[in-house]
N, C-alpha and C. Protein backbone atom coordinates (compact mmCIF):
# COMPACT_ATOMS: atom_id res chain seq x y z
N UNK A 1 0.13 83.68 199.21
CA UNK A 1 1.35 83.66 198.42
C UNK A 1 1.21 82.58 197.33
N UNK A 2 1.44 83.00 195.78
CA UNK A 2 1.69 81.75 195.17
C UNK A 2 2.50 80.98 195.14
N UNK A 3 2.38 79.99 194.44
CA UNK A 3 3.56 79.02 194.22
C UNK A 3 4.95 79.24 194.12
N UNK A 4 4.22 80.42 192.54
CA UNK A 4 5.66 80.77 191.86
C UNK A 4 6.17 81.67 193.24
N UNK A 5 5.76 82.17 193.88
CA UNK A 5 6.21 83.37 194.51
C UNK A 5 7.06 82.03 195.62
N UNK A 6 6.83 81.22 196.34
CA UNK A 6 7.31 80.68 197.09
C UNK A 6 8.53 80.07 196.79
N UNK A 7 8.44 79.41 195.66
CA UNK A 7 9.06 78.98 194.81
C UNK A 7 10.36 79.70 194.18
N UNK A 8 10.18 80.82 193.86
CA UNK A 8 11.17 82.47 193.93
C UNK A 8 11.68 82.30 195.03
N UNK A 9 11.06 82.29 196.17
CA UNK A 9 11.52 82.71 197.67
C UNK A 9 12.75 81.59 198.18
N UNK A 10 12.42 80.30 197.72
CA UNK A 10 13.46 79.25 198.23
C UNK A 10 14.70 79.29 197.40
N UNK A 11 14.57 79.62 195.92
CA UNK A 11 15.09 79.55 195.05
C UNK A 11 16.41 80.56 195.76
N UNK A 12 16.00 81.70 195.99
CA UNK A 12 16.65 83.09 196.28
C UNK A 12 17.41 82.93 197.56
N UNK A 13 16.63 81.88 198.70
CA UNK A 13 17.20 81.60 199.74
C UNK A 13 18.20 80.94 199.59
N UNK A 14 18.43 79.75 198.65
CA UNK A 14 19.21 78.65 198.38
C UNK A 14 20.43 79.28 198.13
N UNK A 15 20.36 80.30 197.28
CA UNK A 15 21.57 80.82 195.75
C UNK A 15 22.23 81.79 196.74
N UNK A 16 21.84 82.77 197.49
CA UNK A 16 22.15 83.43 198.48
C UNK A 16 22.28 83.13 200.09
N UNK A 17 21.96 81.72 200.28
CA UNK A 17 22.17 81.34 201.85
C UNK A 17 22.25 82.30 202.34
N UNK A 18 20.59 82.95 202.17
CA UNK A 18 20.04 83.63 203.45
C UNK A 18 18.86 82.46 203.86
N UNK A 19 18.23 83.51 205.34
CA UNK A 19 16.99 82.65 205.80
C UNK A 19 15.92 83.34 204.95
N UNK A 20 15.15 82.75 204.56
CA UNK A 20 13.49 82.76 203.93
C UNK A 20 12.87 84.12 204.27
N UNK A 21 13.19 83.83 205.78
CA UNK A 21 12.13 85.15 206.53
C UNK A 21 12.71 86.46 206.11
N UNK A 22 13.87 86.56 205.83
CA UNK A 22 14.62 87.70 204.90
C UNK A 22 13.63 88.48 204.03
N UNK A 23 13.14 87.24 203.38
CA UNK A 23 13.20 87.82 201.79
C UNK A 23 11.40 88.34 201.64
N UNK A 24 11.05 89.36 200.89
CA UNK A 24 9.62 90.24 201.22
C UNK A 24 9.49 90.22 199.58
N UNK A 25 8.51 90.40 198.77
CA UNK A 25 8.41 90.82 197.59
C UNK A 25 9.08 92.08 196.91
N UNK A 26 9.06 93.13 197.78
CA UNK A 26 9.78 94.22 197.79
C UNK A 26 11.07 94.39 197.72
N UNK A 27 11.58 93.27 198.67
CA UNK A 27 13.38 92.99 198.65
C UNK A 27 14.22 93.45 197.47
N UNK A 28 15.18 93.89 197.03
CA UNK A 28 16.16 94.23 195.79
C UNK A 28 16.92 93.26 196.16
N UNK A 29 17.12 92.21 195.18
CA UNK A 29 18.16 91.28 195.28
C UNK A 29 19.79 92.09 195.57
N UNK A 30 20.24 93.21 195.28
CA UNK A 30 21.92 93.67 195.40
C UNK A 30 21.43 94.07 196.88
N UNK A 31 20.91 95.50 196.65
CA UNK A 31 20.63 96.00 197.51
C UNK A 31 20.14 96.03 198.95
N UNK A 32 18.84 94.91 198.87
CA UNK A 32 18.47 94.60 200.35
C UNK A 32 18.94 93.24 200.65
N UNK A 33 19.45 91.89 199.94
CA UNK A 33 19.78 90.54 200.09
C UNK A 33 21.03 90.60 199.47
N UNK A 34 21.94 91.53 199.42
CA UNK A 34 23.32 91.51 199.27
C UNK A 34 24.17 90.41 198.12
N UNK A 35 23.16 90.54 197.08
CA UNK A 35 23.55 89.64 195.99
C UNK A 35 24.77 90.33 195.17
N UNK A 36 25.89 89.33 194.78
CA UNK A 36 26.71 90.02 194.36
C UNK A 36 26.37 89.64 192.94
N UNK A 37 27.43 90.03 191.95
CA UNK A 37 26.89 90.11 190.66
C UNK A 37 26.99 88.24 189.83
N UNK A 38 27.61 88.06 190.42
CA UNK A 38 28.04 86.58 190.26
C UNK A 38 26.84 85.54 190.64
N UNK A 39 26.39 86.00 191.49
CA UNK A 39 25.00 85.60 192.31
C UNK A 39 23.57 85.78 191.34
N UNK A 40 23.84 86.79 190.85
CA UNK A 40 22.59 87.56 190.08
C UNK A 40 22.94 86.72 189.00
N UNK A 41 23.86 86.03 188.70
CA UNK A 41 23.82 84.63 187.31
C UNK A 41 23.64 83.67 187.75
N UNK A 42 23.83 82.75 188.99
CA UNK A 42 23.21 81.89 189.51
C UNK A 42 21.75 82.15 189.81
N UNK A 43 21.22 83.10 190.19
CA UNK A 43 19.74 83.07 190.34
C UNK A 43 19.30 82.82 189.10
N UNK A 44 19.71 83.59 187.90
CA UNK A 44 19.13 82.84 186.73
C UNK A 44 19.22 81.54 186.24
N UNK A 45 19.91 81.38 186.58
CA UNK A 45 20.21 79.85 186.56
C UNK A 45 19.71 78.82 187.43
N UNK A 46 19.42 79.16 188.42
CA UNK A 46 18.47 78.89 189.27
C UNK A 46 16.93 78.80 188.84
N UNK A 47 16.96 80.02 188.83
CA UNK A 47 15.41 80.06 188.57
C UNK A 47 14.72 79.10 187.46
N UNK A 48 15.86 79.66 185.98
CA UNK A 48 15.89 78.52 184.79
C UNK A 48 15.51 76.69 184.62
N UNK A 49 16.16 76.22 186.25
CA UNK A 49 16.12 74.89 186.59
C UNK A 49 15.05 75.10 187.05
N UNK A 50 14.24 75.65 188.46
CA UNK A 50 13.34 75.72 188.89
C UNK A 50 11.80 75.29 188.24
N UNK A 51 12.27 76.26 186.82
CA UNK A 51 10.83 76.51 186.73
C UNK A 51 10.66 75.58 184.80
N UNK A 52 11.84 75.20 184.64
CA UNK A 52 12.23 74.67 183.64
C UNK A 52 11.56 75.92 181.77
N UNK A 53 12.60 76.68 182.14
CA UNK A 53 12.32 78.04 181.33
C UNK A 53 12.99 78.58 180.68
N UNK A 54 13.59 79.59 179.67
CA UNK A 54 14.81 80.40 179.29
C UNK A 54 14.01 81.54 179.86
N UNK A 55 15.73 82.24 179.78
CA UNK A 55 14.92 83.55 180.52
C UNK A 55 15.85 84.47 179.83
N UNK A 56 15.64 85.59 178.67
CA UNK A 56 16.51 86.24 177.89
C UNK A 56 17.37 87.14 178.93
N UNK A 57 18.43 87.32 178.37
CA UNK A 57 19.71 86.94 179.60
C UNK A 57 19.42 88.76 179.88
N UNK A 58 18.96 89.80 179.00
CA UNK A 58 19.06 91.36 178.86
C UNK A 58 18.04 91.24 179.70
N UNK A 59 16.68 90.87 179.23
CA UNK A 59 15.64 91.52 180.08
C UNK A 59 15.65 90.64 181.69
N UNK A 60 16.12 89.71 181.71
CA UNK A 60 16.64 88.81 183.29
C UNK A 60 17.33 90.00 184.21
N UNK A 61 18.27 90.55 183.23
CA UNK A 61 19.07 91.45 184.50
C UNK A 61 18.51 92.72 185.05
N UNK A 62 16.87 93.23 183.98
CA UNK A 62 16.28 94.34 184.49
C UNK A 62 15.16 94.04 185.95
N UNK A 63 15.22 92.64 186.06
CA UNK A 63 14.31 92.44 187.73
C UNK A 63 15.95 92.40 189.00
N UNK A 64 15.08 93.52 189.34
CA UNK A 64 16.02 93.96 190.12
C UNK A 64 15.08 93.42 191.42
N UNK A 65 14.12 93.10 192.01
CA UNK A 65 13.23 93.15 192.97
C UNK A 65 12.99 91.27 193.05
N UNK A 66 12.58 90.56 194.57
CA UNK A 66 12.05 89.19 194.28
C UNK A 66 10.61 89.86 193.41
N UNK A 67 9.75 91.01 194.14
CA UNK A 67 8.08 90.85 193.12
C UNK A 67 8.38 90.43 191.74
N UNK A 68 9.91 91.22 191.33
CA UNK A 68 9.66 91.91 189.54
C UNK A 68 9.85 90.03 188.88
N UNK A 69 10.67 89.57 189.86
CA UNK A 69 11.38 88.15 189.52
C UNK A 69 9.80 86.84 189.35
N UNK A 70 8.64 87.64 190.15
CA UNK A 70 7.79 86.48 190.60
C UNK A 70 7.23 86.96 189.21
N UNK A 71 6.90 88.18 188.73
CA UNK A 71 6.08 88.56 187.63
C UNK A 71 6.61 88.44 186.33
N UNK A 72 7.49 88.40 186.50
CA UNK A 72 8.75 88.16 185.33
C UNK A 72 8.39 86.23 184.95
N UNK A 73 8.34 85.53 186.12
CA UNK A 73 8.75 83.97 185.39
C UNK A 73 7.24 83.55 185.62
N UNK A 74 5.90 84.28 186.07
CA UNK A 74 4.73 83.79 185.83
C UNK A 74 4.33 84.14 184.19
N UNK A 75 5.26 84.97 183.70
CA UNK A 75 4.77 85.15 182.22
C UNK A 75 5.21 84.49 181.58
N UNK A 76 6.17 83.36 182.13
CA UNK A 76 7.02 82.12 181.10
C UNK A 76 6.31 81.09 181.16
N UNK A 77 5.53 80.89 182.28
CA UNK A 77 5.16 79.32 183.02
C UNK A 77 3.91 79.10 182.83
C-alpha cells in the first residue's frame, strides 16, 4: 500500500468515523462508507490539508471510489 493510499485511508476514516478496516480501494465513499453529501466536502477539505493541494472542486466530486481518490491526489503531489 502506498503512502498516499494510507494516507487517503485515515483521512476517510477520520471525516467519516468509521474503522480503517472498513475502507478497501474499491469502497464508494456514498455508497459503501455512507458518506453524506456534506461529508463528501469535508473529505475535500480534508484531503486538501492532508496533502497540502487544491483540488478543482468539479473534477473532486467525479471520485466517487477511495482508488479514484488515491489516483486523483497522486497526480497533484
Amino acid at each position: 500500500m502506498s503512502d498516499v493510499e494510507q494516507r487517503v485511508k485515515k483521512v476517510v476514516a477520520q471525516v467519516l468515523k468509521i474503522d480503517p478496516a472498513r475502507i478497501k480501494s474499491e469502497s464508494r465513499f456514498v455508497e459503501d462508507l455512507g458518506a453524506e453529501s456534506i461529508q463528501s466536502i469535508e473529505l475535500i477539505a480534508a484531503f486538501e490539508e492532508e496533502f497540502d493541494i487544491e483540488m478543482d472542486d468539479e473534477r473532486a466530486n467525479e471520485v466517487k471510489t477511495v482508488g479514484s481518490a488515491v489516483k486523483f491526489i497522486q497526480k497533484l503531489v
